[in-house]
Protein backbone atom coordinates (compact mmCIF):
# COMPACT_ATOMS: atom_id res chain seq x y z
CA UNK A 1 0.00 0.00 0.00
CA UNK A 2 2.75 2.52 1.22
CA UNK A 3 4.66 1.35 -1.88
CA UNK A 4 1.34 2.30 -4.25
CA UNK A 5 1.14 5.59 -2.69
CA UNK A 6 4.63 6.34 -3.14
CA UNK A 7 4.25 5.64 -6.48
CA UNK A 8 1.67 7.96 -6.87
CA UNK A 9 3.41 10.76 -5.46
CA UNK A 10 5.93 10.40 -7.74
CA UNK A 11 3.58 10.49 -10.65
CA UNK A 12 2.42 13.29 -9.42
CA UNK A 13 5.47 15.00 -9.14
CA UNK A 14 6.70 13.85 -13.01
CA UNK A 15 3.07 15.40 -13.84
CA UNK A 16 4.02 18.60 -12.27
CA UNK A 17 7.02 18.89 -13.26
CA UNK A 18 6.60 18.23 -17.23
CA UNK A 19 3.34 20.77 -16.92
CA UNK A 20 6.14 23.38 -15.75
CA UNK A 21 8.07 22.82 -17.70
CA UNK A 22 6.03 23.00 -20.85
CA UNK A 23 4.40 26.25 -19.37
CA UNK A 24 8.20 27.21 -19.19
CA UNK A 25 8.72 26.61 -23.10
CA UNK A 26 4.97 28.27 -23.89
CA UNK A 27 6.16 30.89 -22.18
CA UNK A 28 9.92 31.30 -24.32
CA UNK A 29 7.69 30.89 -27.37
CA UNK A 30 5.53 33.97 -26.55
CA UNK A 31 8.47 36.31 -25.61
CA UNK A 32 10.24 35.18 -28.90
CA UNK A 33 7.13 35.64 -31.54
CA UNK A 34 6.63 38.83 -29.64
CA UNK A 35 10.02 40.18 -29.69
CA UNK A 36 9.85 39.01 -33.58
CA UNK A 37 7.31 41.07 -33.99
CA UNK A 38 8.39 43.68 -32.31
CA UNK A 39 11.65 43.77 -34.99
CA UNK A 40 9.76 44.17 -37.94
CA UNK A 41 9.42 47.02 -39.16
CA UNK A 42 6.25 49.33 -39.08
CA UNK A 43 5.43 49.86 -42.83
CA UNK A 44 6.17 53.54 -44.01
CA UNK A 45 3.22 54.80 -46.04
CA UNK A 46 4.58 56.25 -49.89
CA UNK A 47 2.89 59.54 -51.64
CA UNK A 48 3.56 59.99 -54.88
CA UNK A 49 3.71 63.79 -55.58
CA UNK A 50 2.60 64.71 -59.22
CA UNK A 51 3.48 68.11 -61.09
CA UNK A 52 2.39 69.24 -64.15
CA UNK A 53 4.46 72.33 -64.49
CA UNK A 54 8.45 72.59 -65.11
CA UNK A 55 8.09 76.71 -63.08
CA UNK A 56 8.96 76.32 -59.16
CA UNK A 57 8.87 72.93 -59.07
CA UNK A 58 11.20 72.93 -56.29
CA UNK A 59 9.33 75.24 -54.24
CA UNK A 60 6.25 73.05 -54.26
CA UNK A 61 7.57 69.88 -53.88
CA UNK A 62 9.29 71.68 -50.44
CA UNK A 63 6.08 72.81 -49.81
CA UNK A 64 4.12 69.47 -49.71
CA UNK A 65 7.25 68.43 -47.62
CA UNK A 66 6.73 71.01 -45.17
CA UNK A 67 3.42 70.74 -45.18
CA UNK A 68 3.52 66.76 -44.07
CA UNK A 69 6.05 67.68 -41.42
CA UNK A 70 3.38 70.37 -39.66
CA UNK A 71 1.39 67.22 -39.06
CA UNK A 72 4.32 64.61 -38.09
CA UNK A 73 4.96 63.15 -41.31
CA UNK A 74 8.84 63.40 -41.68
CA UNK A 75 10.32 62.24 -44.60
CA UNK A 76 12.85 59.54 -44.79
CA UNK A 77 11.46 58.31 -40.95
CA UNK A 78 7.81 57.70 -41.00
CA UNK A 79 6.99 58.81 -44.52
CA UNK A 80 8.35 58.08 -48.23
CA UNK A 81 7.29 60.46 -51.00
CA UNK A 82 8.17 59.29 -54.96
CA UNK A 83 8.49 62.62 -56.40
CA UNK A 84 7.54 63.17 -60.46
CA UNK A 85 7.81 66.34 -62.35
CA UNK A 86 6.22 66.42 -66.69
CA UNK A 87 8.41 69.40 -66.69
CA UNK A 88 5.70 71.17 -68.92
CA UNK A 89 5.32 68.04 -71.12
CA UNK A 90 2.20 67.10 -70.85
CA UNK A 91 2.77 64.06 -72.87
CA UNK A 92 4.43 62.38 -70.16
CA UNK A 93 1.75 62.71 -67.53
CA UNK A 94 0.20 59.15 -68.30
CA UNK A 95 3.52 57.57 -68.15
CA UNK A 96 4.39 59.69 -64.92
CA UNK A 97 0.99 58.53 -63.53
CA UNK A 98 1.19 55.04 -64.46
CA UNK A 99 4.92 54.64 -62.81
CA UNK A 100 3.32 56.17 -59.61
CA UNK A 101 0.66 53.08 -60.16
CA UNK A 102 3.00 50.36 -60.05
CA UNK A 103 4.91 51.83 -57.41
CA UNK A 104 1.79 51.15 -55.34
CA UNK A 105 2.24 54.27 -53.82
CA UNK A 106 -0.21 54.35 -51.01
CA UNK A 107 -1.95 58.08 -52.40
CA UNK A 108 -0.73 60.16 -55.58
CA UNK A 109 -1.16 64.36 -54.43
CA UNK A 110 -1.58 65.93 -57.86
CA UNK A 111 -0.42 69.42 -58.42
CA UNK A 112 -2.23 71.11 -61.23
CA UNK A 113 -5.09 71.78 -63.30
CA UNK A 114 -7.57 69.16 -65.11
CA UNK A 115 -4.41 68.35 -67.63
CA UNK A 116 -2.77 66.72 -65.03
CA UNK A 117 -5.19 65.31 -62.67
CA UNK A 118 -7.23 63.36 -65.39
CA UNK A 119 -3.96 61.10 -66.62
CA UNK A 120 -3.89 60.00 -63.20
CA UNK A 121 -7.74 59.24 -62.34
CA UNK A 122 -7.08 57.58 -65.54
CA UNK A 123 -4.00 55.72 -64.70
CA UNK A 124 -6.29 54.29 -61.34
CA UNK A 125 -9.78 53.87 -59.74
CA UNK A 126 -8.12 52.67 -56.58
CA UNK A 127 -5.45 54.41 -55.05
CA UNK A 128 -6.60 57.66 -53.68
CA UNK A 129 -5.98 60.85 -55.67
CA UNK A 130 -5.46 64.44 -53.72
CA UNK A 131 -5.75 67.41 -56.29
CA UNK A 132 -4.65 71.10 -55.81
CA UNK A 133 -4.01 73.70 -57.50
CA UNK A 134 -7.26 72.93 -59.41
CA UNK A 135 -8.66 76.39 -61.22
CA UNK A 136 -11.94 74.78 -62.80
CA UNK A 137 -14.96 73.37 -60.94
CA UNK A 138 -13.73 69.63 -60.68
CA UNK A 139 -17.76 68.07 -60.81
CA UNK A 140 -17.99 70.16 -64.29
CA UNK A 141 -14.37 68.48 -65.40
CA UNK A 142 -15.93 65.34 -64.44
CA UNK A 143 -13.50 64.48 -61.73
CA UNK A 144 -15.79 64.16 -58.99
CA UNK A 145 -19.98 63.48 -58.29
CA UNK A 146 -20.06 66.74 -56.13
CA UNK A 147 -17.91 68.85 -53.80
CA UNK A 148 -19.63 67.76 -50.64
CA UNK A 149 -19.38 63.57 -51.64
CA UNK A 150 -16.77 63.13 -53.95
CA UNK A 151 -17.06 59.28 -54.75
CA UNK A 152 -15.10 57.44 -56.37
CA UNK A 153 -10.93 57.95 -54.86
CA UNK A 154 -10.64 61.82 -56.11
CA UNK A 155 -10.89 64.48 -53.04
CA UNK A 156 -8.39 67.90 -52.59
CA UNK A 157 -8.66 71.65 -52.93
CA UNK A 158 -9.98 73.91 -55.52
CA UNK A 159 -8.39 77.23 -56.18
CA UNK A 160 -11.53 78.98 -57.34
CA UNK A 161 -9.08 80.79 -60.23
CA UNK A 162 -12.26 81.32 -62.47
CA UNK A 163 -14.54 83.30 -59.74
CA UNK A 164 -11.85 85.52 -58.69
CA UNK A 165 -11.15 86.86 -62.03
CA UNK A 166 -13.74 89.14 -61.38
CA UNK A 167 -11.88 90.61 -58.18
CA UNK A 168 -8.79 90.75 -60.38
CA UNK A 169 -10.02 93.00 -62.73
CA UNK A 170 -11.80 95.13 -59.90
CA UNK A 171 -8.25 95.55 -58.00
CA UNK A 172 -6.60 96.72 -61.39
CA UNK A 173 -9.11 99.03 -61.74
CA UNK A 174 -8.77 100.46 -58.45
CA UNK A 175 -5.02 100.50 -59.16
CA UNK A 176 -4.59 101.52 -62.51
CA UNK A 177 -8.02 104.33 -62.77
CA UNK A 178 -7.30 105.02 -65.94
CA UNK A 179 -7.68 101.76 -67.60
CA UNK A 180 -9.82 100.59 -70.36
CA UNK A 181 -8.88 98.40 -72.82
CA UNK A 182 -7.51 94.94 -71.24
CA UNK A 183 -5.62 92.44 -73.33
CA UNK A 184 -6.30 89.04 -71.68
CA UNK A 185 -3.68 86.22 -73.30
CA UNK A 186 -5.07 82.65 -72.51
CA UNK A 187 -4.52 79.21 -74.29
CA UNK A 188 -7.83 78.03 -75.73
CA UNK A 189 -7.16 74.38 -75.27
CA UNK A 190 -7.53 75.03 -71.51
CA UNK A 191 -11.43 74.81 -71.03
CA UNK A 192 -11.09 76.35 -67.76
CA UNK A 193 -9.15 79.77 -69.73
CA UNK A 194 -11.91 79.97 -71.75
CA UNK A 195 -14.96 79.97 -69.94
CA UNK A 196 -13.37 82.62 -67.81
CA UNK A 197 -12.57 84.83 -70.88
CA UNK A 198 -15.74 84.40 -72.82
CA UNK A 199 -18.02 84.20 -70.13
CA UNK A 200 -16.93 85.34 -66.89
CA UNK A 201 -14.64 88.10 -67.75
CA UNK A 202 -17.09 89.81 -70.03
CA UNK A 203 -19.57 90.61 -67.62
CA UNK A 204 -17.27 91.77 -65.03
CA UNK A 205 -15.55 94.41 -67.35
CA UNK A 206 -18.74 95.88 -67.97
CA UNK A 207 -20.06 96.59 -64.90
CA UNK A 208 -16.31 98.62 -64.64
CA UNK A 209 -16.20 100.07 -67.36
CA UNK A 210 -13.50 98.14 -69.09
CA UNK A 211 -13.30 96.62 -72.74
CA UNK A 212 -11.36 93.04 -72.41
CA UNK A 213 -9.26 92.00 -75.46
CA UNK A 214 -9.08 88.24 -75.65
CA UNK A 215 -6.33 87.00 -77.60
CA UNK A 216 -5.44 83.24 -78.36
CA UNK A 217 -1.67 81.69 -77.24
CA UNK A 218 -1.60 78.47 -78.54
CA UNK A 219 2.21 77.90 -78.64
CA UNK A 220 5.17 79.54 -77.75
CA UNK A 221 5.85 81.18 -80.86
CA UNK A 222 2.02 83.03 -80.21
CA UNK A 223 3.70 85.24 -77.40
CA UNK A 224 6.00 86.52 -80.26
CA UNK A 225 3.21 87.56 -82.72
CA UNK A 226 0.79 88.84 -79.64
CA UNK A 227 3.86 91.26 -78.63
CA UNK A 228 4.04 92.71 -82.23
CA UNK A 229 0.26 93.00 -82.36
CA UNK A 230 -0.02 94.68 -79.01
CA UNK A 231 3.15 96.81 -79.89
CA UNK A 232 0.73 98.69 -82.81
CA UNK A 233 -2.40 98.51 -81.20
CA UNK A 234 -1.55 99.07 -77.42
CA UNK A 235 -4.06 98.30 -74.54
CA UNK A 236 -4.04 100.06 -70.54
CA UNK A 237 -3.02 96.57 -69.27
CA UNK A 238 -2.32 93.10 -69.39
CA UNK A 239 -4.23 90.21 -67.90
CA UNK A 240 -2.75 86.44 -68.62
CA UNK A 241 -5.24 83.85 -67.94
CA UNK A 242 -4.08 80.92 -66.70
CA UNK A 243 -3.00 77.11 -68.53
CA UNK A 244 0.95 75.41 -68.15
CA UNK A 245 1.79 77.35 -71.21
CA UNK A 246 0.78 80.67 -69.58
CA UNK A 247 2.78 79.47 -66.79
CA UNK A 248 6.00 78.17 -68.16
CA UNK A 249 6.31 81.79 -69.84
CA UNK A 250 5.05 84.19 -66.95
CA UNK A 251 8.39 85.86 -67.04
CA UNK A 252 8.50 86.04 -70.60
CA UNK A 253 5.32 88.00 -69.71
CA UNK A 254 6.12 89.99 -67.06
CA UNK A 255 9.03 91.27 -69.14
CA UNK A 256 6.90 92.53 -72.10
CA UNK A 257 4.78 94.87 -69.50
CA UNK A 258 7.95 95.94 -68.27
CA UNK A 259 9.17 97.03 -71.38
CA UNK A 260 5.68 98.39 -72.71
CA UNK A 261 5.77 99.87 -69.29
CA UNK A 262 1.87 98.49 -69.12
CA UNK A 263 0.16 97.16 -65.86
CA UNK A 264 -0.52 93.83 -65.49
CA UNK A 265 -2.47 91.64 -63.09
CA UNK A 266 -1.93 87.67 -62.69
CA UNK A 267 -2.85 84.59 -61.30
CA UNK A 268 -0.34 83.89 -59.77
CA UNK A 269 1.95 85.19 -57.30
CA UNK A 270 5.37 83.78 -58.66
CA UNK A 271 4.57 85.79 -61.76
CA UNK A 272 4.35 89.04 -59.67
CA UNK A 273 7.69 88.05 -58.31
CA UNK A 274 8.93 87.18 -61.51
CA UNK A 275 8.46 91.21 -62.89
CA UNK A 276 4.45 91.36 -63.03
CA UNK A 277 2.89 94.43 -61.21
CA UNK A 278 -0.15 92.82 -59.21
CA UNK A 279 -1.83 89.00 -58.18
CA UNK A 280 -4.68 87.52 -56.15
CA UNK A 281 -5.00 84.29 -55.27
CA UNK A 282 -5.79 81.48 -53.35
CA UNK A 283 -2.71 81.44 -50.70
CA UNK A 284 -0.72 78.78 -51.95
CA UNK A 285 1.12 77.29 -48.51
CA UNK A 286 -2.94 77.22 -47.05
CA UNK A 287 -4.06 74.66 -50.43
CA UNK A 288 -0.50 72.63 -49.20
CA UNK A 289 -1.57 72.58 -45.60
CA UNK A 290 -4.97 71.45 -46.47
CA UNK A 291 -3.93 68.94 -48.69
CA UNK A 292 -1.77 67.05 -46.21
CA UNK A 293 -5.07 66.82 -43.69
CA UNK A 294 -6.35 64.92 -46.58
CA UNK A 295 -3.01 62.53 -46.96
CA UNK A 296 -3.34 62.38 -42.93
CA UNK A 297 -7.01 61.58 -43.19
CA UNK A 298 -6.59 58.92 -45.66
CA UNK A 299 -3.57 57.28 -44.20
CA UNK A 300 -5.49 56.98 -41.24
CA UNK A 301 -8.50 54.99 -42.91
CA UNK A 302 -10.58 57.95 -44.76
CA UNK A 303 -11.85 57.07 -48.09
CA UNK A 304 -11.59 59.97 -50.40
CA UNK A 305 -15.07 60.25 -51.62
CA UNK A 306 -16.42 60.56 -48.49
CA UNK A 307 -14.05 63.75 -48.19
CA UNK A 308 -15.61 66.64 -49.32
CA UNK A 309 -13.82 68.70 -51.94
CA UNK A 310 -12.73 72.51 -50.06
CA UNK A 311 -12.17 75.74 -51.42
CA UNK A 312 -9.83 78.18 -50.73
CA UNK A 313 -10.29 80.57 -48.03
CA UNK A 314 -7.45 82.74 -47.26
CA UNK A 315 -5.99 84.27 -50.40
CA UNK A 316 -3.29 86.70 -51.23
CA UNK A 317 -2.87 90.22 -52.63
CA UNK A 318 0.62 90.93 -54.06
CA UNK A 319 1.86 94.36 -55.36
CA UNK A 320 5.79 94.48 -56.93
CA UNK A 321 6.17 98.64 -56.17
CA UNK A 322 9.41 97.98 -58.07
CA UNK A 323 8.03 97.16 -61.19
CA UNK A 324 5.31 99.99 -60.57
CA UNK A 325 7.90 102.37 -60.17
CA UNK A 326 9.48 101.23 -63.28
CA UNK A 327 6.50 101.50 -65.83
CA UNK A 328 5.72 105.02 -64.16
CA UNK A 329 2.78 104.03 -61.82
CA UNK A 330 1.94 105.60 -58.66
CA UNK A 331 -0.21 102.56 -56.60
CA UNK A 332 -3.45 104.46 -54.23
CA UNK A 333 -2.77 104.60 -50.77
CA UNK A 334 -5.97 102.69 -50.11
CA UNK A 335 -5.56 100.27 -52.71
CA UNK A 336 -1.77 99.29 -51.34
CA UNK A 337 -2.94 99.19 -47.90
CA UNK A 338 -5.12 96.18 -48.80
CA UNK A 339 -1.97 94.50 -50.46
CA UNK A 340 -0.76 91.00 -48.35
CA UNK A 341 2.63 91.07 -49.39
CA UNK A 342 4.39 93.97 -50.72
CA UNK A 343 7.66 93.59 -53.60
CA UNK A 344 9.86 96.81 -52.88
């Protein structure tokens, strides 16, 4: 009996002890798929970053950077961006797009108008798309359902280029009092350009007085015989529309008022910078800052078109006093006191 009971004890004990030590090996197993895990690496979400335009490229793409890093997103740590530029070659942008594509980039951030952001809605009905820089209404352009539901993976920022032309032409007036005749270059392959020459422009110059001049730049060599043209049968001021070829040649431009010593107003505030006299605009570094929220939003599990498209709200007034000085123009007190940034 005694011998029975030892024997059970010492069952017992074998029991224990092999139950300890497979809890023991469980136990090693855990710590070793956790600190496994632990060594692999988080995945680092990749933007590809899409421009249209070869004209301060560099300053944009720093821009988006920035932009990111306002909201945590630092390059080269937590964040990989596959930068692509067309360089004004429009040609390229499906190829650009489609590179982007198999990259599997986890969203593409488009800078540009329709020209650009249509080869890459094109080039994928998946991976979300994050526009800026867009001038025309981008449910008209048939990139999106609506601006409050998007659908489909387009979402991003409008610049609402078109409905300020109005205010452009209002500020040169109050400017320049004097002016009447406007010549207004814009490329007429840009649908945007020319609803905003034909239709929207019209109707502001009348209600101030002003007679707009359209005339058509459809290649470089157009600048050349608009020049002579204007040279002979000279306007108050200038007003370039907008369009990549408008763009690429802003300086070209600005140099012509100079040396007609006419006034000009822009689009664009690089062109003011560049040797135009005036700009408003949506404030460039705002559409950047808004257009990371959207990256942020998406990386963390957004879908784009349930992001509703946003238009600008803070914009900028830009005056160049040098270039005022040089064509002989004296810039109202009131009208300079209104100006955001001031080039003296």
């Amino acid at each position: 009996m005694i011998s029975g009971q030892k024997s059970a004890v010492n069952d017992r004990k074998k029991f224990m002890n092999r139950k300890i030590v497979c809890l023991a090996l469980c136990a090693l197993l855990f710590a070793l798929c956790g600190s496994t895990e632990a060594q692999q690496p988080k995945k680092v979400p990749r933007i590809g970053y899409l421009s249209g335009d070869a004209a301060n490229y560099s300053t944009r793409s720093e821009a988006i950077r920035q932009a990111l890093r306002e909201l945590g997103y630092i390059e080269g740590q937590n964040i990989a961006i596959e930068y692509r530029n067309a360089e004004g070659k429009f040609d390229r942008l499906p190829e650009l797009a489609a590179a982007l594509v198999r990259l599997k980039v986890d969203i593409i951030v488009v800078a540009g108008g329709v020209p650009v952001i249509r080869p890459v809605k094109e080039a994928t009905n998946t991976i979300p798309i994050v526009m800026l820089g867009v001038p025309a209404d981008p449910v008209e352009a048939g990139l999106v359902a609506s601006l409050a539901r998007p659908g489909g993976n387009v979402t991003g920022v409008t610049t609402l280029s078109r409905e300020l032309a109005a205010k452009r032409l209002e500020l040169l007036k109050e400017a320049v009092p004097n002016v009447v005749r406007v010549a207004v270059f814009y490329d007429p392959a840009i649908r945007a350009s020319v609803i905003e020459v034909k239709e929207v422009l019209p109707v502001a110059a009348r209600a101030l007085g002003l007679n707009v001049q359209p005339w058509e730049i459809r290649t470089v060599a157009g600048f050349d015989k608009a020049f002579a043209a204007l040279n002979k049968d000279r306007p108050d001021a200038l007003y370039p529309s907008g369009g990549a070829l408008l763009r690429a040649n802003q300086k070209r431009i600005a140099d012509f008022g100079l040396k007609s010593r006419l006034p000009s107003v822009y689009n664009r505030r690089e062109a003011v910078e560049a040797g135009g006299l005036m700009s408003y605009a949506a404030n460039d570094d705002d559409q950047y800052r808004r257009a990371a929220v959207y990256v942020d939003k998406i990386l963390k599990g957004a879908k784009p078109g349930d992001l509703p498209i946003e238009q600008p709200t803070k914009f900028d007034f830009v005056i160049n006093l040098k270039t005022a000085k040089q064509i002989g123009l004296t810039i109202p007190p009131n009208v300079l006191a209104r100006a955001d940034k001031v080039i003296r």
